[in-house]
C-alpha atoms as a PDB file:
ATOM      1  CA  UNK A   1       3.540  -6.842  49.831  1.00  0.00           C
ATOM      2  CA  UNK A   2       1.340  -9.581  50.672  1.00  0.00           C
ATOM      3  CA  UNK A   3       2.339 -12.775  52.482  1.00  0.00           C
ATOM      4  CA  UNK A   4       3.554 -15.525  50.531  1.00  0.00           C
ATOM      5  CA  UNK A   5       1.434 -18.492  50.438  1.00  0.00           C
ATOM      6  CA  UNK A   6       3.290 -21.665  52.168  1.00  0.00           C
ATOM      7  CA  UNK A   7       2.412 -23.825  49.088  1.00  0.00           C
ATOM      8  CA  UNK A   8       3.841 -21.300  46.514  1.00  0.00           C
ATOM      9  CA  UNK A   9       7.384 -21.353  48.579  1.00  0.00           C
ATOM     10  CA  UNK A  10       7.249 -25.051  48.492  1.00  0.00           C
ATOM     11  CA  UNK A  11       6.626 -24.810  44.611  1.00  0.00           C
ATOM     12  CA  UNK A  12       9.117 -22.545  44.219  1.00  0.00           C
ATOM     13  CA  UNK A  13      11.897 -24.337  46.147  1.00  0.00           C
ATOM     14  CA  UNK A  14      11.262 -27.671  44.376  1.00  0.00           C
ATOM     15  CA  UNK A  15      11.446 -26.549  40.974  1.00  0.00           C
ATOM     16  CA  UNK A  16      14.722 -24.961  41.835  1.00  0.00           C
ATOM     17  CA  UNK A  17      15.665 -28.227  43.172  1.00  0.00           C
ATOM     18  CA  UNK A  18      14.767 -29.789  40.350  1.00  0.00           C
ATOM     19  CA  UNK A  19      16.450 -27.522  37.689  1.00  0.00           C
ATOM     20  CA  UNK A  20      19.739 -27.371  39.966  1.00  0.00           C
ATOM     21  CA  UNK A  21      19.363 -31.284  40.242  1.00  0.00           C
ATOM     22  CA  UNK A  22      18.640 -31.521  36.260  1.00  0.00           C
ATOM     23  CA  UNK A  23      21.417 -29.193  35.884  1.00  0.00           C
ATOM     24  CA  UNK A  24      24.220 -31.489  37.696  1.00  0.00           C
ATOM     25  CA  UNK A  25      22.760 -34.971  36.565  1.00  0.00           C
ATOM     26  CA  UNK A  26      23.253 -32.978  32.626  1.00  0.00           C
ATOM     27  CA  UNK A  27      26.385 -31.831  33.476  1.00  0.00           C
ATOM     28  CA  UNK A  28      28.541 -34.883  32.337  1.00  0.00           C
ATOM     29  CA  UNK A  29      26.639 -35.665  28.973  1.00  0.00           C
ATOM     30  CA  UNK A  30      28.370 -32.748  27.218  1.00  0.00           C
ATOM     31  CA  UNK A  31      30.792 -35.381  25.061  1.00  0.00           C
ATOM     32  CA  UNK A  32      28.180 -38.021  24.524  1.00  0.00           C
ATOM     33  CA  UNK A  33      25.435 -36.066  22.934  1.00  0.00           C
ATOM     34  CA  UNK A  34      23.877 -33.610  20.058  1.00  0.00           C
ATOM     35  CA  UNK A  35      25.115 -30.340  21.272  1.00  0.00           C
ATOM     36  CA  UNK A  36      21.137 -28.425  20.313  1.00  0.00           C
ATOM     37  CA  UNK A  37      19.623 -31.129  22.371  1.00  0.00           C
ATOM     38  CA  UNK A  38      22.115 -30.551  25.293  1.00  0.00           C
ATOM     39  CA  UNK A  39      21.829 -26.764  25.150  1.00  0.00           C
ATOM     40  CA  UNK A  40      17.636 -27.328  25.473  1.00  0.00           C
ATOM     41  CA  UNK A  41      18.366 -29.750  28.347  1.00  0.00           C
ATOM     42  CA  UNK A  42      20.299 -27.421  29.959  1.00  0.00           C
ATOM     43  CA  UNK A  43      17.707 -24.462  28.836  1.00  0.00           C
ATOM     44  CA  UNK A  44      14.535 -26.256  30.372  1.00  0.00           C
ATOM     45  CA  UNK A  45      16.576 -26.524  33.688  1.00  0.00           C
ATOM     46  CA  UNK A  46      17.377 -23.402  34.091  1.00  0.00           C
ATOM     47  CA  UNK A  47      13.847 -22.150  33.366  1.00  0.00           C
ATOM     48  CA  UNK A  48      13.152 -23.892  36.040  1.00  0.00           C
ATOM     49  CA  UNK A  49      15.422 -22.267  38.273  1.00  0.00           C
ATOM     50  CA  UNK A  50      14.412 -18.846  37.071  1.00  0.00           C
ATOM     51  CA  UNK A  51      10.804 -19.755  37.755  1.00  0.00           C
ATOM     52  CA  UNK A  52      11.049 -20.387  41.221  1.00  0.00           C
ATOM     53  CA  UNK A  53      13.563 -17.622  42.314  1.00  0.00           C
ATOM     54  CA  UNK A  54      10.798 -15.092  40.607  1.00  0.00           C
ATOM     55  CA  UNK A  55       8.206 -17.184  42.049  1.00  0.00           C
ATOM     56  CA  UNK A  56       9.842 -16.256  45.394  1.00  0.00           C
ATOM     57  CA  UNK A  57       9.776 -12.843  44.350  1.00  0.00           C
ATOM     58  CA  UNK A  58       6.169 -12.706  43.678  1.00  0.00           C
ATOM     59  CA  UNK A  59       6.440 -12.335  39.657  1.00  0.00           C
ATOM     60  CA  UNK A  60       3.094 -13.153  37.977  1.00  0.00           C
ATOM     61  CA  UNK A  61       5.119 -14.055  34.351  1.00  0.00           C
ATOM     62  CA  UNK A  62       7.335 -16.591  36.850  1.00  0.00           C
ATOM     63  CA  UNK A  63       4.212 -18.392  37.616  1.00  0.00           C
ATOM     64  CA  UNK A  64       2.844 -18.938  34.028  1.00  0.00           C
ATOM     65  CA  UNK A  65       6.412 -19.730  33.384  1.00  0.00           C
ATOM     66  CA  UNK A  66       6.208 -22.528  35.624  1.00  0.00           C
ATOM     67  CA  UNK A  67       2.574 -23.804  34.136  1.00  0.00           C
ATOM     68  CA  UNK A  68       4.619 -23.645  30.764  1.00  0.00           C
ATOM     69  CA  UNK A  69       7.403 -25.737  32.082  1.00  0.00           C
ATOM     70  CA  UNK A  70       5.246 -28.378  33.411  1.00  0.00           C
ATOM     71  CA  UNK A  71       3.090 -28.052  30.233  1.00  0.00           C
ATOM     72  CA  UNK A  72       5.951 -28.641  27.998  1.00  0.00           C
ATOM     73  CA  UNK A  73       6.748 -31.881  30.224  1.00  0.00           C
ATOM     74  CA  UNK A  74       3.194 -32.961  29.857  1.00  0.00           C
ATOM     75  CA  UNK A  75       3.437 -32.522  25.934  1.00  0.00           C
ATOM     76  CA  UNK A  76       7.108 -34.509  25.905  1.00  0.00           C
ATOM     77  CA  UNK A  77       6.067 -37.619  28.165  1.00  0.00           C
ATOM     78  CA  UNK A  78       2.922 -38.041  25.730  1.00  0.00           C
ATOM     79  CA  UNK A  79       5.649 -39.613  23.509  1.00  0.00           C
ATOM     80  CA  UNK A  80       6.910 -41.869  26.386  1.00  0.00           C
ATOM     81  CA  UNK A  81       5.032 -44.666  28.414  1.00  0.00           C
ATOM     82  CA  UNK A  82       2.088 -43.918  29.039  1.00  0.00           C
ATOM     83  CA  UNK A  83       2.648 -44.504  33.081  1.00  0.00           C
ATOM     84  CA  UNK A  84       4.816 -41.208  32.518  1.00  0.00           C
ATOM     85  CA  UNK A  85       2.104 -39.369  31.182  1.00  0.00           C
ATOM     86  CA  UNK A  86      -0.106 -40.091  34.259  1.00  0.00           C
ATOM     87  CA  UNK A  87       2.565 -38.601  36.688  1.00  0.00           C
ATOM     88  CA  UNK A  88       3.050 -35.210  34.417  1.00  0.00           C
ATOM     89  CA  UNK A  89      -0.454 -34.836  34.123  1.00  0.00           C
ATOM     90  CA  UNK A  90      -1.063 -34.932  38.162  1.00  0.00           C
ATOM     91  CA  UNK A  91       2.195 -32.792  38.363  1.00  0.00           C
ATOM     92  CA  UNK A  92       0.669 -30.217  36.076  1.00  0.00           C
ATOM     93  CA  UNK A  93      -2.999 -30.540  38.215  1.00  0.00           C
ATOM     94  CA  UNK A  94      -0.838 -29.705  41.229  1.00  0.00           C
ATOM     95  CA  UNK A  95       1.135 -26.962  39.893  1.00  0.00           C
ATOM     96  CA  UNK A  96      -2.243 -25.450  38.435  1.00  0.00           C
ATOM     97  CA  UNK A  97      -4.234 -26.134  41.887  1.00  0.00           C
ATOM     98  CA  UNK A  98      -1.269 -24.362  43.529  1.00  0.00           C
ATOM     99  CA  UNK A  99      -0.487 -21.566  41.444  1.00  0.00           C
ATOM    100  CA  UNK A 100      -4.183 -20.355  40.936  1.00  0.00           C
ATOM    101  CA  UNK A 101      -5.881 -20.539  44.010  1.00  0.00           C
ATOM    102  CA  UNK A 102      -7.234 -17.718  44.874  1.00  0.00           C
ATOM    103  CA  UNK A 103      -4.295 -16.928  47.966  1.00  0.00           C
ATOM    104  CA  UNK A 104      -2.147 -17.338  45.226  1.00  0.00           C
ATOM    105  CA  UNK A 105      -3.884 -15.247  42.468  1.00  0.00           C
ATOM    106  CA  UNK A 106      -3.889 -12.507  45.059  1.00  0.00           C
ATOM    107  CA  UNK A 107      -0.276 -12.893  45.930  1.00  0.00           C
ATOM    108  CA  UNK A 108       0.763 -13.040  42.383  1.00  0.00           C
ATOM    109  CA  UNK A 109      -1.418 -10.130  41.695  1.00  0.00           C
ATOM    110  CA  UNK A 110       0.034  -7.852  44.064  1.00  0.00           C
ATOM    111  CA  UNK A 111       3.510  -7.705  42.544  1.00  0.00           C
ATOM    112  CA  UNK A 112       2.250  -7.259  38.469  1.00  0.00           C
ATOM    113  CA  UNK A 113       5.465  -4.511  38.248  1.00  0.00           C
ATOM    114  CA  UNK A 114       8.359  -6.872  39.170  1.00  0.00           C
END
């Protein structure tokens, strides 16, 4: 197996972060809200969790998984201010500089079964 790149496990750890962090500051709108738009909160999170831990692994779908994620954010704040848009769209140019690199490609690469 070939070494992990230091930027990937940095990736990787914050969008777990984020999805656990999503996943507790969710946690208490249960009562207040639409139940379909809760369950997709929750859902996005937990992609987000699952992304990283296979990103960890080395999983090539975990990493598109993760462009998708940050995609779908880009797509979502292009209905918000448009300051919000700015950020996902650098967040997205990171994730994309990150995960395709060519250490990263290569590291990716090497694990196409799992």
């Amino acid at each position: 197996m070939k070494k992990r790149p230091v930027l990937v496990t940095i990736l990787s750890c914050v969008l777990i972060a984020a999805g656990i962090a999503g996943l507790v500051y969710h946690a208490g709108e249960y009562a207040a809200s639409n139940k379909l738009e809760y369950a997709l909160v929750l859902f996005v999170r937990v992609l987000a969790i699952v992304a990283g831990l296979f990103m960890l692994r080395g999983s090539n779908w975990a990493r598109w998984l993760a462009i998708l994620w940050i995609a779908a954010h880009v797509i979502i704040s292009a209905f918000h201010p448009m300051s919000e848009l700015a950020i996902h769209i650098v967040v997205f140019a990171m994730f994309a500089f990150v995960l395709f690199r060519s250490e990263s490609a290569e590291y990716f690469r090497g694990s196409e079964g799992r």
